[in-house]
N, C-alpha and C. Protein backbone atom coordinates (compact mmCIF):
# COMPACT_ATOMS: atom_id res chain seq x y z
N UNK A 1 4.85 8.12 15.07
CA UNK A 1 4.92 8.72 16.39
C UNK A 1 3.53 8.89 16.99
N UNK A 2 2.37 8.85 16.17
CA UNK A 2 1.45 9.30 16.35
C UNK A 2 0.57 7.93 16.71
N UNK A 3 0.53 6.85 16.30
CA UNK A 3 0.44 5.35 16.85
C UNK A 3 0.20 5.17 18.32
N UNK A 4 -0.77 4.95 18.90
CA UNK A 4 -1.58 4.34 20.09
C UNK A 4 -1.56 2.93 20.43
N UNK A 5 -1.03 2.02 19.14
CA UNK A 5 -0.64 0.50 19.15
C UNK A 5 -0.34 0.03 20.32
N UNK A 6 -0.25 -1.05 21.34
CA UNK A 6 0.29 -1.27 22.12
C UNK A 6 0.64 -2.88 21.60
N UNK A 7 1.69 -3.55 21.62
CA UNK A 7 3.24 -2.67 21.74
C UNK A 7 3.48 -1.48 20.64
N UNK A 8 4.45 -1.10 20.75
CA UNK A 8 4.50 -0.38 19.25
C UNK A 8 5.25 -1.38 18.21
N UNK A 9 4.88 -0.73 17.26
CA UNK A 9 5.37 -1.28 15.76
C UNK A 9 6.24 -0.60 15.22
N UNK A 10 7.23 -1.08 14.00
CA UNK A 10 8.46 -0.90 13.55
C UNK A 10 7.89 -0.13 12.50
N UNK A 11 8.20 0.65 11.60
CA UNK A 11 8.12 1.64 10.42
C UNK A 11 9.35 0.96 9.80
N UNK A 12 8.84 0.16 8.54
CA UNK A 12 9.71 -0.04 7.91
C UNK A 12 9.66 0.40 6.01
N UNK A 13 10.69 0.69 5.59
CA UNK A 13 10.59 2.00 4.42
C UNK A 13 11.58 1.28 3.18
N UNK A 14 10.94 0.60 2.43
CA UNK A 14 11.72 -0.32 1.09
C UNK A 14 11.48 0.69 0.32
N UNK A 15 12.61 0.89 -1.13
CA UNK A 15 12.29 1.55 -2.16
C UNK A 15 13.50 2.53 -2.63
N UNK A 16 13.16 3.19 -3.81
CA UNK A 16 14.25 3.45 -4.17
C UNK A 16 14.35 5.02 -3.72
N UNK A 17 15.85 5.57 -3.78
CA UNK A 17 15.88 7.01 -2.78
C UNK A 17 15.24 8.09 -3.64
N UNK A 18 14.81 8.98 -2.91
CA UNK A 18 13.87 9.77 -3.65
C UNK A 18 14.03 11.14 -3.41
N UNK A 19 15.32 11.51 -2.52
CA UNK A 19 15.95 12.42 -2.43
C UNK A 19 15.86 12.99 -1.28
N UNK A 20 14.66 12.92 -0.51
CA UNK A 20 14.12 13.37 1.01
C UNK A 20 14.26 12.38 1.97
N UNK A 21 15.86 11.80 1.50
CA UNK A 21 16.14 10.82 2.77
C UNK A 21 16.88 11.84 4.31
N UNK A 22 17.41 12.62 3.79
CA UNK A 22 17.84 13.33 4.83
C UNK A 22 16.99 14.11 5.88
N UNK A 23 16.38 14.26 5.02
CA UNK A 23 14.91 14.80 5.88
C UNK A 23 14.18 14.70 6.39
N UNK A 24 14.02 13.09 6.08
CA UNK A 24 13.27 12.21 6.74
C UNK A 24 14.19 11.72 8.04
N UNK A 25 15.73 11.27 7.67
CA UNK A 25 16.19 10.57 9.05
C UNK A 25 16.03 12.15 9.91
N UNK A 26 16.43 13.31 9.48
CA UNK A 26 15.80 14.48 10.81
C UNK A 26 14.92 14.26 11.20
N UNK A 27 13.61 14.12 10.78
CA UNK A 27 12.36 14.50 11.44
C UNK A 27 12.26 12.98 12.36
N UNK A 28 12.98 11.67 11.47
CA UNK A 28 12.86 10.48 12.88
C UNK A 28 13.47 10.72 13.72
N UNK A 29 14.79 11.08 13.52
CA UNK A 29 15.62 12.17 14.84
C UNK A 29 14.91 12.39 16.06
N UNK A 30 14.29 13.42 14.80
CA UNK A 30 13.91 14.79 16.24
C UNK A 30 12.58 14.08 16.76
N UNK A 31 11.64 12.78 16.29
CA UNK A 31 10.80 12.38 16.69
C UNK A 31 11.40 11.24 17.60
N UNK A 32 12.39 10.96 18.15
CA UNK A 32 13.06 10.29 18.62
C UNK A 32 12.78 8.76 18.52
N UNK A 33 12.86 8.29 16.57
CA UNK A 33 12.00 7.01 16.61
C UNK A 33 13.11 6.11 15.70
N UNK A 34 14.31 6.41 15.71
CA UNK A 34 15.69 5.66 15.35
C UNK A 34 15.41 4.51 15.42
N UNK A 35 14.78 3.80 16.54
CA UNK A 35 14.94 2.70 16.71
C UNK A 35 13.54 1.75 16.21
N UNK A 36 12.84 2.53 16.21
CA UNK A 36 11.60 2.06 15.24
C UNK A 36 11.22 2.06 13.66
N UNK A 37 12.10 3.15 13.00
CA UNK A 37 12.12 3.37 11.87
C UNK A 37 13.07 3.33 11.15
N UNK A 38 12.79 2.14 9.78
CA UNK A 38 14.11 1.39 8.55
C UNK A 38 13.62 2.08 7.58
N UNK A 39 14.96 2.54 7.43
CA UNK A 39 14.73 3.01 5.61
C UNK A 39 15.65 1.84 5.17
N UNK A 40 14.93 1.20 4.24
CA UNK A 40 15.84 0.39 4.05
C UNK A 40 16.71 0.37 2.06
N UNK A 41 16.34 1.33 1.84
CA UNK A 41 16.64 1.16 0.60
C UNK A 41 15.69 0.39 -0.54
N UNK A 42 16.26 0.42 -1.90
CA UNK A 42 15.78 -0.39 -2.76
C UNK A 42 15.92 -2.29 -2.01
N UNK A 43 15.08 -3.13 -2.32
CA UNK A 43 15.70 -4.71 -2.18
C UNK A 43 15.40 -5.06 -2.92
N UNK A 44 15.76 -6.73 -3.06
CA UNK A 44 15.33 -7.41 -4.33
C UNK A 44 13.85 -7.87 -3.87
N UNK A 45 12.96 -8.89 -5.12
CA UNK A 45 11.82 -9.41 -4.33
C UNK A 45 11.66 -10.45 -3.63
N UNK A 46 13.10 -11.02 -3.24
CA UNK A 46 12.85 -12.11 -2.33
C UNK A 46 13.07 -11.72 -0.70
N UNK A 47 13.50 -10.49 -0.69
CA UNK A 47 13.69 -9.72 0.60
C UNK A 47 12.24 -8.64 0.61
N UNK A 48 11.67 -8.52 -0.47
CA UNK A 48 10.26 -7.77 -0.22
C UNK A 48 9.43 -8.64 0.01
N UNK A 49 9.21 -10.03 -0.19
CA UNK A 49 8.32 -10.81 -0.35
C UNK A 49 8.61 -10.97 1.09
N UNK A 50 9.70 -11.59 1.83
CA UNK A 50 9.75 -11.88 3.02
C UNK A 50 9.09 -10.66 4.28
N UNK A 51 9.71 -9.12 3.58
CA UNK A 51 8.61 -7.95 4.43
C UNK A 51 7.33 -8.46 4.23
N UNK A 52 6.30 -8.43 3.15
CA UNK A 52 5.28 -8.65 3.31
C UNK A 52 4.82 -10.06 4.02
N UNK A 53 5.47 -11.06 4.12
CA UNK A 53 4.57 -12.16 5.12
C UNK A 53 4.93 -11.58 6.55
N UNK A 54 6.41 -10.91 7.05
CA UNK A 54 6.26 -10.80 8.06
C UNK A 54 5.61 -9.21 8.26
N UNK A 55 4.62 -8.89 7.79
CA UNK A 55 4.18 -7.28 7.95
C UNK A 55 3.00 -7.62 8.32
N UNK A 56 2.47 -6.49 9.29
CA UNK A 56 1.04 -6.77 9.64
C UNK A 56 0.17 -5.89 9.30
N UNK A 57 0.99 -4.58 8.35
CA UNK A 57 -0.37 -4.03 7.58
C UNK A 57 1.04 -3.49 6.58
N UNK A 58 0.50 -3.52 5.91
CA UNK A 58 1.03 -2.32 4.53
C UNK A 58 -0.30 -0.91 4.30
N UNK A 59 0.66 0.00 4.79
CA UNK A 59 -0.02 1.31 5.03
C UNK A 59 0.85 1.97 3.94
N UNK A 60 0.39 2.44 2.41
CA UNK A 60 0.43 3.43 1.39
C UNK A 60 0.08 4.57 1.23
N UNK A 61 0.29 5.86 1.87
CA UNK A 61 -0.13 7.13 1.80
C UNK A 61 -0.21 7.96 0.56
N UNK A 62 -0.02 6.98 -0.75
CA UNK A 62 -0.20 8.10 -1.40
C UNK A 62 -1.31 9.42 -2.04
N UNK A 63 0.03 10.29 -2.61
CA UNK A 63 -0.91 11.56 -2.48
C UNK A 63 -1.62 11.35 -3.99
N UNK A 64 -0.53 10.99 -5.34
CA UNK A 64 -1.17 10.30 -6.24
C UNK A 64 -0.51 9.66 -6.94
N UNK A 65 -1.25 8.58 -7.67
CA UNK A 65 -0.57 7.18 -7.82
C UNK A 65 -0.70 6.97 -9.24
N UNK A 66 -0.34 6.36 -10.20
CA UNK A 66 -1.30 5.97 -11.50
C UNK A 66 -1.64 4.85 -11.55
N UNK A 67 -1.41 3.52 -10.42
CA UNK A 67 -1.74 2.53 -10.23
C UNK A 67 -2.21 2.12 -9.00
N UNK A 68 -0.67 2.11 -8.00
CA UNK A 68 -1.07 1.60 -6.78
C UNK A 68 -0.59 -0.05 -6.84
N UNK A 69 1.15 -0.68 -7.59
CA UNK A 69 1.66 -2.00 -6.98
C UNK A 69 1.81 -1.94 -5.52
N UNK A 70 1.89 -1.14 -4.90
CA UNK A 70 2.27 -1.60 -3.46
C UNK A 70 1.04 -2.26 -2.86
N UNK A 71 -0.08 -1.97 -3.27
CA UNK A 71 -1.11 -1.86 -2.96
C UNK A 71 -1.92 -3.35 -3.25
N UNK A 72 -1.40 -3.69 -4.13
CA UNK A 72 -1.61 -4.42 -4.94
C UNK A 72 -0.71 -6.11 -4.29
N UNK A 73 0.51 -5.55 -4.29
CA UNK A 73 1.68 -6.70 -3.68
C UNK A 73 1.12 -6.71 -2.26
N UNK A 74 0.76 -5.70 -1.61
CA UNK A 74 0.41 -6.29 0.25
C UNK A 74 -0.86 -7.30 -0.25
N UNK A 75 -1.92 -6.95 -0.80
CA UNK A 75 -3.24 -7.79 -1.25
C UNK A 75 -2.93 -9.33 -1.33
N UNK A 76 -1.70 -9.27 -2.39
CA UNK A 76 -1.80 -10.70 -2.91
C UNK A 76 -0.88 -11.06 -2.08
N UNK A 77 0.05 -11.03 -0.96
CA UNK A 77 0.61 -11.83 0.02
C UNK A 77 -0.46 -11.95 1.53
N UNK A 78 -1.46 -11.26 0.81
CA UNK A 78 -2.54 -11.46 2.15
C UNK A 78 -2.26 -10.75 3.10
N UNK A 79 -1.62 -9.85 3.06
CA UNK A 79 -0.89 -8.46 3.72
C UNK A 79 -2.19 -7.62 4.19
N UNK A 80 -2.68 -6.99 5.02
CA UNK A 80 -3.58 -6.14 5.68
C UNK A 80 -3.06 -4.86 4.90
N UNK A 81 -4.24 -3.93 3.93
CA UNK A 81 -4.04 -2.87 3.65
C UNK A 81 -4.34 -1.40 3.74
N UNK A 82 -3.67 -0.26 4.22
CA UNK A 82 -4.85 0.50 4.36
C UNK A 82 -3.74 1.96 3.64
N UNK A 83 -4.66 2.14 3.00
CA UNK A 83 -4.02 3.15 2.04
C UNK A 83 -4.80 4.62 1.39
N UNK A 84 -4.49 5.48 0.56
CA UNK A 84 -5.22 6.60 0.76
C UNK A 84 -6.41 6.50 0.12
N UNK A 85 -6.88 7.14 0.39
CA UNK A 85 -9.04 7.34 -0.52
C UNK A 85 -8.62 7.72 -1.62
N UNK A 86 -7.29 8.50 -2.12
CA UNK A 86 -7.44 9.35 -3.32
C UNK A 86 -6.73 8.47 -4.29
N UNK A 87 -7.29 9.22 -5.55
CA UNK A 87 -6.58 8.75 -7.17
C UNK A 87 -7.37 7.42 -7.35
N UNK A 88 -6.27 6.38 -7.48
CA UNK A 88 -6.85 5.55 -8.09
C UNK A 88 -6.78 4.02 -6.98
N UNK A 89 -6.42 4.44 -5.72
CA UNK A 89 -6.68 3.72 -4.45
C UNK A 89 -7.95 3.02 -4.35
N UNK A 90 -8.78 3.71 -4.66
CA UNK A 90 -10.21 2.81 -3.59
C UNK A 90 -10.45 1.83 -5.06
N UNK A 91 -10.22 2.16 -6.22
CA UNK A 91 -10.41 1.54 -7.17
C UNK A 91 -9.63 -0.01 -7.56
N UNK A 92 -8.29 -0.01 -6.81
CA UNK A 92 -7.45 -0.89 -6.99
C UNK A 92 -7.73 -1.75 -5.74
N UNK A 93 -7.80 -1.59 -4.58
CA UNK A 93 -8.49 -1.80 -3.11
C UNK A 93 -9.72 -2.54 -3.14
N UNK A 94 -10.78 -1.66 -3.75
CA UNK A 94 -11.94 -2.37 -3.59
C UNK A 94 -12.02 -2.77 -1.95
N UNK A 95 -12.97 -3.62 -1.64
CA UNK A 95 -13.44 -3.92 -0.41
C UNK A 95 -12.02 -4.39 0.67
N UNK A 96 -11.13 -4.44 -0.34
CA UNK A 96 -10.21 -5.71 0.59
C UNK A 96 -8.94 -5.00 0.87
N UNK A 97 -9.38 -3.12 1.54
CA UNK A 97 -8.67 -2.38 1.90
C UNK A 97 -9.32 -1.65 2.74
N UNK A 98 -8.76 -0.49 3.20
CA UNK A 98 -9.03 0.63 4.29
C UNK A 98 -8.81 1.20 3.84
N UNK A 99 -9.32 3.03 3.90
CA UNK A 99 -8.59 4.21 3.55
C UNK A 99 -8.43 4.95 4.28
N UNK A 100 -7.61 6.18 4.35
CA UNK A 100 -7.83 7.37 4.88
C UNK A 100 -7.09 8.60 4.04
N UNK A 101 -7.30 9.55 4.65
CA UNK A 101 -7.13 11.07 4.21
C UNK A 101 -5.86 11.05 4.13
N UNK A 102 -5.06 10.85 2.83
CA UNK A 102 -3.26 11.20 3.35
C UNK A 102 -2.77 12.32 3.79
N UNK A 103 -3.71 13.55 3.25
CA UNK A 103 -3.32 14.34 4.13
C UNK A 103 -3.40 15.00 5.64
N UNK A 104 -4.51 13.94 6.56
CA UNK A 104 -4.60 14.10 7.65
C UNK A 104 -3.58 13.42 8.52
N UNK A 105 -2.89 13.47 8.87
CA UNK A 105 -1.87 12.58 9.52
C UNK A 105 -2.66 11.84 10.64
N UNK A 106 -4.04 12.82 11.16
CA UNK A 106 -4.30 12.10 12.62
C UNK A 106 -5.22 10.58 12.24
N UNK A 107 -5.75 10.99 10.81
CA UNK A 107 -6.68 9.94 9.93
C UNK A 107 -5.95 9.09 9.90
N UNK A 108 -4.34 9.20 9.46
CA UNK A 108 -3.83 8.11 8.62
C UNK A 108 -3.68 7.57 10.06
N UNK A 109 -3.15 7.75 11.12
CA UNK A 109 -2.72 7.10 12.66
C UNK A 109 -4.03 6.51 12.87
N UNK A 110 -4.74 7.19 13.12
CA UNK A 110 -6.27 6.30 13.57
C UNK A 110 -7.11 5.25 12.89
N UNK A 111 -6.20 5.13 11.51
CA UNK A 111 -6.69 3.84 10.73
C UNK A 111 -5.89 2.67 10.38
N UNK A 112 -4.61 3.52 10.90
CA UNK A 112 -3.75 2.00 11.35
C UNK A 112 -3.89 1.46 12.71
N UNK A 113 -3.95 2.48 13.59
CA UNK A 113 -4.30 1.98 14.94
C UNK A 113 -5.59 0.43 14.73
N UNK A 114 -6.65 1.08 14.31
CA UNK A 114 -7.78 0.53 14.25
C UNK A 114 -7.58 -0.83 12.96
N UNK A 115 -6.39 -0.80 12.29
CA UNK A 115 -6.60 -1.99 12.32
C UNK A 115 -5.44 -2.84 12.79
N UNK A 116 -4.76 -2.50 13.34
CA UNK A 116 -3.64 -3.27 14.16
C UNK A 116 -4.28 -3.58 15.36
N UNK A 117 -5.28 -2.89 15.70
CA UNK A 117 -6.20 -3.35 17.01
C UNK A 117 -7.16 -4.40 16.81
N UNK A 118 -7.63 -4.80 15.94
CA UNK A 118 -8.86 -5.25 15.29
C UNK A 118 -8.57 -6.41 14.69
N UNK A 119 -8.65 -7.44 15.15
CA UNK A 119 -8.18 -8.95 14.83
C UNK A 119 -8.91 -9.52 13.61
N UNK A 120 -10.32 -9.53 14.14
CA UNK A 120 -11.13 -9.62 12.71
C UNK A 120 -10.54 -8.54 11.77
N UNK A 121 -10.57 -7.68 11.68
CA UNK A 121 -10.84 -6.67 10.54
C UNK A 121 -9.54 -6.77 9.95
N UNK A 122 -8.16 -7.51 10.20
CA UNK A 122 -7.21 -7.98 9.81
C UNK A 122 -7.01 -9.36 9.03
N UNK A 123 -8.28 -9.79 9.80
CA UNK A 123 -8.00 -11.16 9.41
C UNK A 123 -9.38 -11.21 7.91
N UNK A 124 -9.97 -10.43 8.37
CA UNK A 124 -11.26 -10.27 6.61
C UNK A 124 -9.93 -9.44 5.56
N UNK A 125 -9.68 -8.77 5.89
CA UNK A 125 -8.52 -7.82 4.71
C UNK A 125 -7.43 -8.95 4.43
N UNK A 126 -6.87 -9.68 4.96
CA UNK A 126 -6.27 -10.50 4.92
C UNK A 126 -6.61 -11.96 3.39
N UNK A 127 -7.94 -12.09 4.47
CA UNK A 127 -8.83 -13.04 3.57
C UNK A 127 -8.80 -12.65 2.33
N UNK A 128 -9.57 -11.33 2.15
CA UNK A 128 -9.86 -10.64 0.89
C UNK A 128 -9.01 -9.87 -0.08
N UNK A 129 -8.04 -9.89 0.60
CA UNK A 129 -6.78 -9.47 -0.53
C UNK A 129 -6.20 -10.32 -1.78
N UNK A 130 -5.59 -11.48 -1.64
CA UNK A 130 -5.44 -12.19 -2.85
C UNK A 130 -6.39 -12.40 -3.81
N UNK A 131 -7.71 -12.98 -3.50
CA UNK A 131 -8.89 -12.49 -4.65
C UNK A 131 -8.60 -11.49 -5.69
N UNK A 132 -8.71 -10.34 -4.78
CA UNK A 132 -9.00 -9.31 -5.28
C UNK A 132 -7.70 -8.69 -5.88
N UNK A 133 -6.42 -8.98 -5.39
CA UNK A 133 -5.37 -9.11 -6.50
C UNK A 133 -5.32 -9.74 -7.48
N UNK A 134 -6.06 -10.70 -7.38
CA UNK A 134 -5.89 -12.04 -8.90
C UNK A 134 -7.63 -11.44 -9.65
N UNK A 135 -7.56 -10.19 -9.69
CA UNK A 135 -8.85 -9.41 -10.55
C UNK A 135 -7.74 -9.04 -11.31
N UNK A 136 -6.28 -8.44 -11.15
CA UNK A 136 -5.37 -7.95 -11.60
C UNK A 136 -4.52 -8.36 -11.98
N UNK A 137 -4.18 -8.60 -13.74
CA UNK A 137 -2.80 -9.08 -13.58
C UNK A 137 -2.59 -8.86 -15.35
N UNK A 138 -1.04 -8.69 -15.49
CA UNK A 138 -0.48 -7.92 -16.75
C UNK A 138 -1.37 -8.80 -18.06
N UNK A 139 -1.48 -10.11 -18.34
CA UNK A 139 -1.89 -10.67 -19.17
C UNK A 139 -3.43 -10.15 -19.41
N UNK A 140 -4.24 -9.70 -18.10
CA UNK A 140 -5.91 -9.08 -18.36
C UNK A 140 -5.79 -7.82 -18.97
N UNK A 141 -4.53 -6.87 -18.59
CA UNK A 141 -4.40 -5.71 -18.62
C UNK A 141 -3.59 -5.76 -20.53
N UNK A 142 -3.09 -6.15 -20.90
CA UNK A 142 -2.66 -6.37 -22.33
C UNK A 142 -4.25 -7.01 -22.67
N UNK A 143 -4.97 -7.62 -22.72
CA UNK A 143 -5.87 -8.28 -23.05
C UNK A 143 -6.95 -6.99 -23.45
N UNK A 144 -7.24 -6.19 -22.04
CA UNK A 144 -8.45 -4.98 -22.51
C UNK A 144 -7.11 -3.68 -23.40
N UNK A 145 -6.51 -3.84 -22.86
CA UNK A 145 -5.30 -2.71 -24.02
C UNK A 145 -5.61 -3.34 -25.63
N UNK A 146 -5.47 -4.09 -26.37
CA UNK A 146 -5.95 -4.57 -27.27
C UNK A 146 -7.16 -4.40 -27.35
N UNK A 147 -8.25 -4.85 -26.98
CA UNK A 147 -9.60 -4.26 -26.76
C UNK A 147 -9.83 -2.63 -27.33
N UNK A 148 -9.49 -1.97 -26.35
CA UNK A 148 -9.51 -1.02 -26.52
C UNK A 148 -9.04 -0.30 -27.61
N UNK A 149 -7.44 -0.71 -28.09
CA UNK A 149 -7.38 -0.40 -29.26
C UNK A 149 -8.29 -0.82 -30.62
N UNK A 150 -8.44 -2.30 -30.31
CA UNK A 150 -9.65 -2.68 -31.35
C UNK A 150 -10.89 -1.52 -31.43
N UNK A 151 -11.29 -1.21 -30.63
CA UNK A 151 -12.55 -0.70 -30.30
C UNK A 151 -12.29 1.09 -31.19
N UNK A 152 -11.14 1.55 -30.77
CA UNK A 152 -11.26 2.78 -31.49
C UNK A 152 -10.89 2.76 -32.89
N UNK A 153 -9.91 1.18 -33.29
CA UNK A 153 -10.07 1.43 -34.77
C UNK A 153 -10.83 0.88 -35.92
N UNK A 154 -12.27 0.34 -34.71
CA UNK A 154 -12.98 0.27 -35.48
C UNK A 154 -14.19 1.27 -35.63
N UNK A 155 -13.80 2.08 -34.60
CA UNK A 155 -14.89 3.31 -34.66
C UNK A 155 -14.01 4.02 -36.09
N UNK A 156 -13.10 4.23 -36.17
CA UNK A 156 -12.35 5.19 -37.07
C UNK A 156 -12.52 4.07 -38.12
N UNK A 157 -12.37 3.38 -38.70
CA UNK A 157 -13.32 2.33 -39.60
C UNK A 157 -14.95 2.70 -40.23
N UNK A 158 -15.32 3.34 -39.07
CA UNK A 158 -16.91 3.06 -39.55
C UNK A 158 -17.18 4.57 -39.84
């Protein structure tokens, strides 16, 4: 509601229910934005994959994360990202994101505005997202997990 975009943009909401669906269709209600805003439920990933090519930013507010896949999946479809400063966001992000304050609402509006306005700065986040997703991936992450376990049982070894 808070969006300056011109035209406006759709709010669209994949995932599984989390119990504050009712609360949420009130407050789109009473923000009178029915027609702008999908909850769309859980989907499979050939209906998420299709959101992300047709999305023009993937905006993640979270408050805290222990990873950050969403974050991760807008990157590597070349998806524009801008998501919160906190936890473990700017770390997963790196350069080839945006942040803001999740708890400022006027932050989080003014940094999607700015990049739904901003052709370059869509099109570098764009650029720089798959890279920087393919830093990430389960086979590196089993790879230093082993590591790591190596590493402490050979301290407890010595």
């Amino acid at each position: 509601a808070r969006l300056k975009h011109e035209p406006p943009v759709d709010l669209v909401l994949p995932g599984y229910a989390s119990g504050a669906e009712d609360e949420l269709t009130d407050q789109i209600r009473a923000l009178g934005l029915e027609d702008r805003v999908q909850l769309l439920g859980w989907i499979d990933d050939a209906d998420m994959d299709a959101l992300f090519a047709y999305a023009e930013l993937v905006a993640f507010p979270s408050l805290a994360e222990g990873f950050g896949l969403p974050v991760l999946e807008g990157m590597d479809h070349g998806t524009p990202v801008a998501t919160s400063n906190l936890s473990s966001m700017p770390e997963v992000g790196g350069d080839a994101a945006v942040y803001f304050d999740p708890y400022d609402v006027d932050d989080i509006a003014a940094t999607i505005d700015r990049v739904l306005g901003d052709p370059e700065l869509r099109a570098k986040l764009s650029a720089a997202g798959p890279p920087r997703a393919a830093e990430f991936s389960w086979e590196r992450a089993a790879e230093q997990t082993v590591a790591a376990y190596g590493s402490v049982l050979q301290a407890r070894s010595a």
